[in-house]
N, C-alpha and C. Protein backbone atom coordinates (compact mmCIF):
# COMPACT_ATOMS: atom_id res chain seq x y z
N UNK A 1 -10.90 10.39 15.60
CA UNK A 1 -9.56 9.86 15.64
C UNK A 1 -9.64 8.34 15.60
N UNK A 2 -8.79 7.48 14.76
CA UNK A 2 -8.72 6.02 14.61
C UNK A 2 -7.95 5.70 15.78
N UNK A 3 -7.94 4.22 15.85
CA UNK A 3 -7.31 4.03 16.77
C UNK A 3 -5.74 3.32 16.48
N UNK A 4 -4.66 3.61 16.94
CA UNK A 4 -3.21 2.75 15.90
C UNK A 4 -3.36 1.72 15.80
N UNK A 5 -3.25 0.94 14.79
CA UNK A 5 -3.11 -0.45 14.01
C UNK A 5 -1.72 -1.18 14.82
N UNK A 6 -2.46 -2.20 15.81
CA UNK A 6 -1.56 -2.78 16.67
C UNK A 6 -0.38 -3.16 15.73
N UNK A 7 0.51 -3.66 16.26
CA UNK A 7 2.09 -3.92 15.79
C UNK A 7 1.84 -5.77 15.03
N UNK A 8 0.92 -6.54 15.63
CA UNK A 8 0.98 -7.68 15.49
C UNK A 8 -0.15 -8.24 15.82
N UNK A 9 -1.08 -9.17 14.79
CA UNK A 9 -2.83 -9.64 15.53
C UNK A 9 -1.98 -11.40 14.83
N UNK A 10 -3.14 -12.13 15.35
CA UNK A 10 -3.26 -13.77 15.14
C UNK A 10 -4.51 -13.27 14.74
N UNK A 11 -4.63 -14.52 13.78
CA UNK A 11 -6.28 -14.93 13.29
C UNK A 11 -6.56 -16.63 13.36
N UNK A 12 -7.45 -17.10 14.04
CA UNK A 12 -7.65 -18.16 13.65
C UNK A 12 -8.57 -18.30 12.45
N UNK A 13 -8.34 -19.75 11.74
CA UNK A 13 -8.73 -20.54 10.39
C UNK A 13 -10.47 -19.67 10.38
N UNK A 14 -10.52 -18.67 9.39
CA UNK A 14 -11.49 -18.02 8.67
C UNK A 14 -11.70 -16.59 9.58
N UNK A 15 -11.05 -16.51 10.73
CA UNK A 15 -11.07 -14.95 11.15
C UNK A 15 -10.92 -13.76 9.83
N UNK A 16 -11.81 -12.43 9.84
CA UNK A 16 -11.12 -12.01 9.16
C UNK A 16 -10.87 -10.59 10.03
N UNK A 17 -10.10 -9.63 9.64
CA UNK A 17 -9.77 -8.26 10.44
C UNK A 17 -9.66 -7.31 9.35
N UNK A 18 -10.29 -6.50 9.63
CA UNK A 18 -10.60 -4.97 8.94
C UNK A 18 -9.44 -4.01 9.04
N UNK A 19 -8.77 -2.85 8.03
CA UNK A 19 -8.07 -2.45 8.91
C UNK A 19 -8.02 -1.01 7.56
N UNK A 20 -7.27 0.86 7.98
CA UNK A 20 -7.50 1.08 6.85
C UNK A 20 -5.42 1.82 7.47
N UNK A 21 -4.85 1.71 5.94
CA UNK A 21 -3.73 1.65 6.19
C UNK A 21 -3.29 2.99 5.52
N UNK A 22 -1.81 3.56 6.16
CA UNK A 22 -2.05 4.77 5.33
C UNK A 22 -0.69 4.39 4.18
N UNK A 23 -0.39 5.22 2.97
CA UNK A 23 0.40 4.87 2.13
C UNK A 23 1.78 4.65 2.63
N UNK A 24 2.31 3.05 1.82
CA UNK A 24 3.19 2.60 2.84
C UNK A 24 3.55 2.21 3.68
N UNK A 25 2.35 1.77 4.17
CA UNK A 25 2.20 0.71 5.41
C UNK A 25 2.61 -1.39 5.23
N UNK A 26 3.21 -2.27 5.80
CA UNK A 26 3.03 -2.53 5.07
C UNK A 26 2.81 -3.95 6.26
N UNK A 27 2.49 -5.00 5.53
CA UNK A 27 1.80 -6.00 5.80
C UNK A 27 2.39 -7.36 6.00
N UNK A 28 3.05 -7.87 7.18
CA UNK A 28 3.85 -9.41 6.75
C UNK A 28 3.09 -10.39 7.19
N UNK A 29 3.27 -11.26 6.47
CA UNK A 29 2.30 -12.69 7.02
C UNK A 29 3.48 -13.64 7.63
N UNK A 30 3.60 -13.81 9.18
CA UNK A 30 4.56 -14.45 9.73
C UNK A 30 4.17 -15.84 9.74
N UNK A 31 2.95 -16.41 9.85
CA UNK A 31 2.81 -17.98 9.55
C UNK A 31 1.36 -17.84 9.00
N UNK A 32 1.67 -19.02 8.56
CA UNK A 32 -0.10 -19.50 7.73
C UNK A 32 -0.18 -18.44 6.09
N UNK A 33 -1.65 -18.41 5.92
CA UNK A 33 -2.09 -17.82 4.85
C UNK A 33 -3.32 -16.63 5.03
N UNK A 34 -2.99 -16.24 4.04
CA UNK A 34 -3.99 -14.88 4.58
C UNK A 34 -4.07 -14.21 2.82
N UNK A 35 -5.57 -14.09 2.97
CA UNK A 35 -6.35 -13.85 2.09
C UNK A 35 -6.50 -11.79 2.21
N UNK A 36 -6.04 -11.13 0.85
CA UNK A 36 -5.70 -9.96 1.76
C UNK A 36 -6.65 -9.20 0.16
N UNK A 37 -7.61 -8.48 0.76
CA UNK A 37 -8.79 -7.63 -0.21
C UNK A 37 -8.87 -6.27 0.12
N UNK A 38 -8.73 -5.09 -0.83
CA UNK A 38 -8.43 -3.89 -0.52
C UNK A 38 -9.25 -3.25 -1.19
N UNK A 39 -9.71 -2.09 -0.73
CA UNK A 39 -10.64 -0.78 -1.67
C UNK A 39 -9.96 0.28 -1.17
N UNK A 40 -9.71 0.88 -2.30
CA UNK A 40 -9.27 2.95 -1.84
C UNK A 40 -10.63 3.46 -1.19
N UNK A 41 -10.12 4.11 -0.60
CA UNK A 41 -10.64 5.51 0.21
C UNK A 41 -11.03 6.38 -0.58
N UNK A 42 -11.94 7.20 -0.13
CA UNK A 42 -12.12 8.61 -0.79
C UNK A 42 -10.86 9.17 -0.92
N UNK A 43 -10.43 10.09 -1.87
CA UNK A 43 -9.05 11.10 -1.27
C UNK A 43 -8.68 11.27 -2.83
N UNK A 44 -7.26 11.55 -2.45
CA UNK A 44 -5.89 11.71 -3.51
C UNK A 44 -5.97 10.74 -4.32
N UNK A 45 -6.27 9.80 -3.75
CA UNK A 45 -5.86 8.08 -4.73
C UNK A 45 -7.20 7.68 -5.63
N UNK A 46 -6.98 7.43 -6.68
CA UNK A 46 -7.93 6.32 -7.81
C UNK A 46 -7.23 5.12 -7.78
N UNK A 47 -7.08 3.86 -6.75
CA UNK A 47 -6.42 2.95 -7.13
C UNK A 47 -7.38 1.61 -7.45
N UNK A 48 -7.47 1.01 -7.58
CA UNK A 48 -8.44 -0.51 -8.40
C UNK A 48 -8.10 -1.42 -6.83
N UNK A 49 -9.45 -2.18 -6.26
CA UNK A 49 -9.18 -2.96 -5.53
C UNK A 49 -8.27 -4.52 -5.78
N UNK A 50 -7.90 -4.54 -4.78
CA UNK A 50 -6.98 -5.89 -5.02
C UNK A 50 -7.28 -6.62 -4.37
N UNK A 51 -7.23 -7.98 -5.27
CA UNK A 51 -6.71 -9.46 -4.20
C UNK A 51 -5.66 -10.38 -4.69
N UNK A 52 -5.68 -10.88 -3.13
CA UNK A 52 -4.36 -11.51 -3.24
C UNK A 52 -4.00 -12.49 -1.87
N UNK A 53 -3.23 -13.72 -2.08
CA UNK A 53 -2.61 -14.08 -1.00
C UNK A 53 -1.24 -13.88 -0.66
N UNK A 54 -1.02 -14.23 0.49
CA UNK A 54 0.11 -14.08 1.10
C UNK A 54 0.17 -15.40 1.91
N UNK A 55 1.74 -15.55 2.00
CA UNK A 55 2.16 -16.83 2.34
C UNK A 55 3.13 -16.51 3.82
N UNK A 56 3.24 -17.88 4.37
CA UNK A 56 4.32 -17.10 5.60
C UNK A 56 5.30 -16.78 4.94
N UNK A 57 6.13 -15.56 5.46
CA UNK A 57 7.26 -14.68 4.62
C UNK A 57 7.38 -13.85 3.32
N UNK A 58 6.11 -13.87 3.28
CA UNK A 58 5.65 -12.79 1.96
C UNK A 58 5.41 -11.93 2.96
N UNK A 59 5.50 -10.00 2.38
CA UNK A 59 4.91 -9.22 2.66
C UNK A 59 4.20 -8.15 1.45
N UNK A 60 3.17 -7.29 1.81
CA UNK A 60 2.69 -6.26 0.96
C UNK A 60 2.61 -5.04 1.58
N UNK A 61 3.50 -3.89 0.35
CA UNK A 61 2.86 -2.41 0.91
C UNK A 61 1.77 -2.05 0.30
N UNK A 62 0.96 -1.12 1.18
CA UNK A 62 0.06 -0.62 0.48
C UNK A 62 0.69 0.89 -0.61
N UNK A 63 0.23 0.99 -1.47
CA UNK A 63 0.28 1.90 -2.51
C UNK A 63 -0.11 2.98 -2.07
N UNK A 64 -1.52 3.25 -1.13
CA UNK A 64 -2.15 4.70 -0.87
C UNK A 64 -2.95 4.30 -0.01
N UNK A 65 -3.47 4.91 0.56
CA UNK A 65 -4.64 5.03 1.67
C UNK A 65 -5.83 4.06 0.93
N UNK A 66 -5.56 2.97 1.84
CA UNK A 66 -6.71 1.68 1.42
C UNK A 66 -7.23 1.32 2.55
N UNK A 67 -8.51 0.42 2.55
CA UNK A 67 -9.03 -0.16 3.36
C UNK A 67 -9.36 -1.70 3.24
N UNK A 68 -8.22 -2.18 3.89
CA UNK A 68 -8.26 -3.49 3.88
C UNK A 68 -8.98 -4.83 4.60
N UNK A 69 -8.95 -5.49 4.46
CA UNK A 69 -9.44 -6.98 5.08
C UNK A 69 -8.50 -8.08 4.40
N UNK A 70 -8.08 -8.53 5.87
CA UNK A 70 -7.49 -10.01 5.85
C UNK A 70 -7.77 -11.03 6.26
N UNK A 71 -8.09 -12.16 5.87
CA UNK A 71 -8.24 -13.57 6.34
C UNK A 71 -7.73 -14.83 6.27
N UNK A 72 -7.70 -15.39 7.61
CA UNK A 72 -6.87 -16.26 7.51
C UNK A 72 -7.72 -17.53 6.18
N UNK A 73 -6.43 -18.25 6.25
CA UNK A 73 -7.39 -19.47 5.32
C UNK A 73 -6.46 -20.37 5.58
N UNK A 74 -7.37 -21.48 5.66
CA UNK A 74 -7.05 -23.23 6.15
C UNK A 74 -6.38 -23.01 7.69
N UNK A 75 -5.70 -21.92 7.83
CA UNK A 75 -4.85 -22.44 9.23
C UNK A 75 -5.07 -21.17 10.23
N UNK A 76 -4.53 -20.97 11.34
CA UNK A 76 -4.34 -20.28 12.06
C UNK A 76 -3.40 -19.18 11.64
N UNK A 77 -3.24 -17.64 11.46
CA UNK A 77 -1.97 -17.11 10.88
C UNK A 77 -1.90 -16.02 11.61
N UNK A 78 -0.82 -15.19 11.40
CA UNK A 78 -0.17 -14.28 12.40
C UNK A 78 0.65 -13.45 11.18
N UNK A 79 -0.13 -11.85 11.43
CA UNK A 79 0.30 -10.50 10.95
C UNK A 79 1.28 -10.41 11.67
N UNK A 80 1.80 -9.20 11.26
CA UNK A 80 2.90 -8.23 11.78
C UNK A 80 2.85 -6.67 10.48
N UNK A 81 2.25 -5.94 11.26
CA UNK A 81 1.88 -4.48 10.67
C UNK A 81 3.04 -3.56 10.92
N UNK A 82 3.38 -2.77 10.03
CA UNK A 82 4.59 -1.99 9.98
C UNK A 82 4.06 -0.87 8.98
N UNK A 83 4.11 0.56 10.12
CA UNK A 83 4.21 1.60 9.20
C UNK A 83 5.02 2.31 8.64
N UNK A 84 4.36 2.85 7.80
CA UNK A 84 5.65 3.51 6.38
C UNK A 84 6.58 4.32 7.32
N UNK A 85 7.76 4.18 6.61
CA UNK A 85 9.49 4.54 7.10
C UNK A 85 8.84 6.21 7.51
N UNK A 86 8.72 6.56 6.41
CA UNK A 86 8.27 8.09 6.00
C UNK A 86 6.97 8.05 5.19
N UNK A 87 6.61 9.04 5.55
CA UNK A 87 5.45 9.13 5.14
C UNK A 87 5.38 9.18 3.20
N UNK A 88 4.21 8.65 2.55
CA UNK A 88 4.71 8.46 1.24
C UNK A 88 3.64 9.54 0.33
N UNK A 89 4.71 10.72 -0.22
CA UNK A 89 3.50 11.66 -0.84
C UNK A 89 3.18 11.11 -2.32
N UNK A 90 1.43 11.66 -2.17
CA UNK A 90 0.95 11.29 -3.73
C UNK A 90 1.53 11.71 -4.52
N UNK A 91 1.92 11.23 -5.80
CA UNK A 91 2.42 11.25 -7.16
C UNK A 91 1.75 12.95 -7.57
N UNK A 92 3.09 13.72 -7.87
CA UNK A 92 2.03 14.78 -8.59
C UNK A 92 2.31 14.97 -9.82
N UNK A 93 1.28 15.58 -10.13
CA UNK A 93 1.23 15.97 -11.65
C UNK A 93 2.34 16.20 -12.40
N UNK A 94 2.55 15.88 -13.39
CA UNK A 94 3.84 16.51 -13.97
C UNK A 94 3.84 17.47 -14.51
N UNK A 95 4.72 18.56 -14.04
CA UNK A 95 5.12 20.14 -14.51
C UNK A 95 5.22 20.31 -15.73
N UNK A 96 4.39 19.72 -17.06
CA UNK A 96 5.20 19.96 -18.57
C UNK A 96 5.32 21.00 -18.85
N UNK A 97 5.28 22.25 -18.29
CA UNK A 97 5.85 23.52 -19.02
C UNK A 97 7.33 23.82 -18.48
N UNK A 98 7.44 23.31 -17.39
CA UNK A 98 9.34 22.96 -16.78
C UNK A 98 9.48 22.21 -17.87
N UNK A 99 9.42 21.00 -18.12
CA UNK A 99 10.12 19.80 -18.94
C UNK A 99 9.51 19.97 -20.36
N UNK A 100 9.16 20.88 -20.61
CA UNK A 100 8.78 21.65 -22.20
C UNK A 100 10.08 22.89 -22.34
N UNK A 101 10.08 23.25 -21.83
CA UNK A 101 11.07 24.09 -21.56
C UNK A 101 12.83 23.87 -21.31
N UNK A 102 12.83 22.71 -20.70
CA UNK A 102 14.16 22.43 -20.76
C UNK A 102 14.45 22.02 -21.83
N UNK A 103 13.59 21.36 -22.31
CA UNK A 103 13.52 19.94 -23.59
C UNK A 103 13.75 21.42 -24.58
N UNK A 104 13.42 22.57 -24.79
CA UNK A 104 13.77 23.92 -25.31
C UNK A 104 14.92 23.81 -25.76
N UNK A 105 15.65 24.31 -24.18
CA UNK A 105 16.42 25.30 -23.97
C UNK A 105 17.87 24.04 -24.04
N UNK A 106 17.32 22.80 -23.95
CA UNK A 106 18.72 21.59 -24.64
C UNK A 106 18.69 21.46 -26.07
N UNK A 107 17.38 21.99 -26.58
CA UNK A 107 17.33 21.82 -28.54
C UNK A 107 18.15 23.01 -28.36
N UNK A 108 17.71 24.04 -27.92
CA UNK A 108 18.61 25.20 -28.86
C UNK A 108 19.81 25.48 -28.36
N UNK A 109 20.52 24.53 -26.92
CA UNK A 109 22.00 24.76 -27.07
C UNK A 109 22.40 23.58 -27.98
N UNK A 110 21.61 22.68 -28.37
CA UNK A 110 22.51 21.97 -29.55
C UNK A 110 22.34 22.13 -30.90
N UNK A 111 21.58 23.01 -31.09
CA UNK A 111 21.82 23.96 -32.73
C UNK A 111 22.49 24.64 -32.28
N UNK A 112 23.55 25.04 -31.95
CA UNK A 112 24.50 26.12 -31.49
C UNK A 112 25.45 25.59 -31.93
């Protein structure tokens, strides 16, 4: 069992903090800058790691179950972690024999 991803951390100038988030979680940078680097997890998700900064009053959701690291840079900065509203399900496959089928059954009520 993990342990919950406190509500709010500080970092001082080059701290960095580990953290793994679940889809929809999401990330505000309340002051300073923060250097924010992500890798997927094993699982459901194929997503491409990211980077990126964040500024005070920017925020980021995560897309899917990632494992992140943030760091501050040049200054002292301050998270605020917020998890997803609802939980966010993976994208599924699309049904094309439903939407082969409708795409049907609308051709042949309009040859009618």
């Amino acid at each position: 069992m993990t342990a919950p991803i406190p509500s709010h951390a500080q970092l001082a100038s080059g701290q960095t903090l580990t953290r793994v988030l679940a889809a929809g979680d999401e990330i505000f940078c309340a002051s300073g800058t923060l250097h924010l680097s992500t890798s997927a997890l094993a699982g459901d998700y194929a997503l491409p790691g990211q980077s990126l900064r964040l500024q005070a009053g920017q925020s980021w959701r995560a897309p899917g179950v990632l494992w992140i690291q943030v760091t501050a840079m040049g200054t002292q900065a301050r998270i605020r972690w917020s998890p997803a509203v609802m939980p966010v399900a993976p994208a599924r496959p699309a049904d094309w024999g439903t939407r082969i089928g409708a795409l049907f059954k609308h051709w042949r009520a309009a040859r009618s």
